[in-house]
Protein backbone atom coordinates (compact mmCIF):
# COMPACT_ATOMS: atom_id res chain seq x y z
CA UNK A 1 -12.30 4.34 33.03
CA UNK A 2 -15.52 5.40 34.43
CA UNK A 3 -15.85 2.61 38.03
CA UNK A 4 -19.82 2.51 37.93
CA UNK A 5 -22.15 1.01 40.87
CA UNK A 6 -23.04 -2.34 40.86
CA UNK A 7 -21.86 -3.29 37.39
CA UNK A 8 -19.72 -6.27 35.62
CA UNK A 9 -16.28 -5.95 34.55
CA UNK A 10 -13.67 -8.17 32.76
CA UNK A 11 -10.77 -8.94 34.29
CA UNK A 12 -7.89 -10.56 33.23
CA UNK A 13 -4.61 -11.41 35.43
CA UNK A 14 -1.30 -11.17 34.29
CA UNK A 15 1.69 -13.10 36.13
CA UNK A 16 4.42 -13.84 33.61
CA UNK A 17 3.38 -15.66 30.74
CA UNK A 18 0.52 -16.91 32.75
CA UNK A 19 -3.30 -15.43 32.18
CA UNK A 20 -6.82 -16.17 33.69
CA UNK A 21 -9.82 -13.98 32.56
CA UNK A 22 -13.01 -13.73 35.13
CA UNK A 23 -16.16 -11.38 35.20
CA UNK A 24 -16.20 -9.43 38.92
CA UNK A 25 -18.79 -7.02 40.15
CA UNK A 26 -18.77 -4.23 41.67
CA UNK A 27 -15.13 -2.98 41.55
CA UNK A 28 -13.85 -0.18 43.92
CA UNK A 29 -10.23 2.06 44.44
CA UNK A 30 -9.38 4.08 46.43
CA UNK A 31 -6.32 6.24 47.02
CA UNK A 32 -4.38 5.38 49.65
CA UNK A 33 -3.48 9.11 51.76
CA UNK A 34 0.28 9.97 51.82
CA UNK A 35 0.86 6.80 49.93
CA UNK A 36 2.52 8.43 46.98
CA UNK A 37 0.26 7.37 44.38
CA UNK A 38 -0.77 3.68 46.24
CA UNK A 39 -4.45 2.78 45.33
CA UNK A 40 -6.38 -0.41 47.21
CA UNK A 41 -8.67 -2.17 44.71
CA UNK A 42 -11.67 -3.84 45.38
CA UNK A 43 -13.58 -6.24 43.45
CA UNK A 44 -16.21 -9.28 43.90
CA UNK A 45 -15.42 -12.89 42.42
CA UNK A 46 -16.60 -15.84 43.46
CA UNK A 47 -18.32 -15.30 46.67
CA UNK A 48 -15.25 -13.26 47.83
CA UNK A 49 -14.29 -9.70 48.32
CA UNK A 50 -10.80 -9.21 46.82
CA UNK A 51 -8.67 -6.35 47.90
CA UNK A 52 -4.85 -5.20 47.17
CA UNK A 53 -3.01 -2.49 46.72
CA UNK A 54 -0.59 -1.26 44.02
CA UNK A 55 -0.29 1.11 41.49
CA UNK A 56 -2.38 2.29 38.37
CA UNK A 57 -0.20 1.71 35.54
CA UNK A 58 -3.04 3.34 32.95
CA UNK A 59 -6.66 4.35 33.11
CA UNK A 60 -8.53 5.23 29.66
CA UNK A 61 -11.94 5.21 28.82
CA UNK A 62 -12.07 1.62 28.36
CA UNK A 63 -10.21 -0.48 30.29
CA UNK A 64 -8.09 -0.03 33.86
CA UNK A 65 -4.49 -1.56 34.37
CA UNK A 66 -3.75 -2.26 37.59
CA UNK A 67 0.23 -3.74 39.01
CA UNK A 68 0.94 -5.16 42.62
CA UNK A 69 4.28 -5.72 43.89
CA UNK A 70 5.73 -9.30 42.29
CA UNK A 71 4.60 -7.61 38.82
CA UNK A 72 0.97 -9.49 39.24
CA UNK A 73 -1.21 -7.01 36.27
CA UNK A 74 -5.06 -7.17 37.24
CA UNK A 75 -7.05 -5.45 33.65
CA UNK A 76 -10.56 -4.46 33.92
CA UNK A 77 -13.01 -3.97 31.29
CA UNK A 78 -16.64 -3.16 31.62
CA UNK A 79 -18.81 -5.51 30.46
CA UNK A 80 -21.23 -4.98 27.54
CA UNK A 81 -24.57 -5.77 28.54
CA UNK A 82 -25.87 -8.50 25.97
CA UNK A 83 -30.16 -8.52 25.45
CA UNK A 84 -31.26 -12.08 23.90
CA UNK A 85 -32.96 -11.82 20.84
């Protein structure tokens, strides 16, 4: 998934059989060097800067999966800019 500059994404958390869904801006990862495939993610909620680090279990063109240790799934989607009519 294309990670564009100041823009809204989706996100939806996944521990278990639990699930919250938020919108976050500006979302950010980064490789970690000689971490054998470790990324950090970033990403703005709430008046907070979020960051951990895990693994990218699949990247296509329109969403990003995202798993921390625990088995904690972070999915981003970008969000569709709506106009009013």
């Amino acid at each position: 998934m294309e990670i564009k500059d100041a823009h809204f994404y989706e996100l939806i958390v996944s521990a278990g059989t639990a699930q919250r869904k938020s919108r976050v801006f500006n979302l950010r990862l980064s490789e970690i060097p000689d971490g054998n495939g470790i990324y950090q993610i970033y990403y703005y909620d709430c008046g907070t800067t979020h960051a951990f680090q895990g693994k990218v279990v699949e990247d296509t063109g329109d969403r990003l999966l995202f798993e921390i240790d625990g088995g904690k799934r972070f999915e981003f989607k970008p969000l569709k800019r709506t106009r009013p009519k």
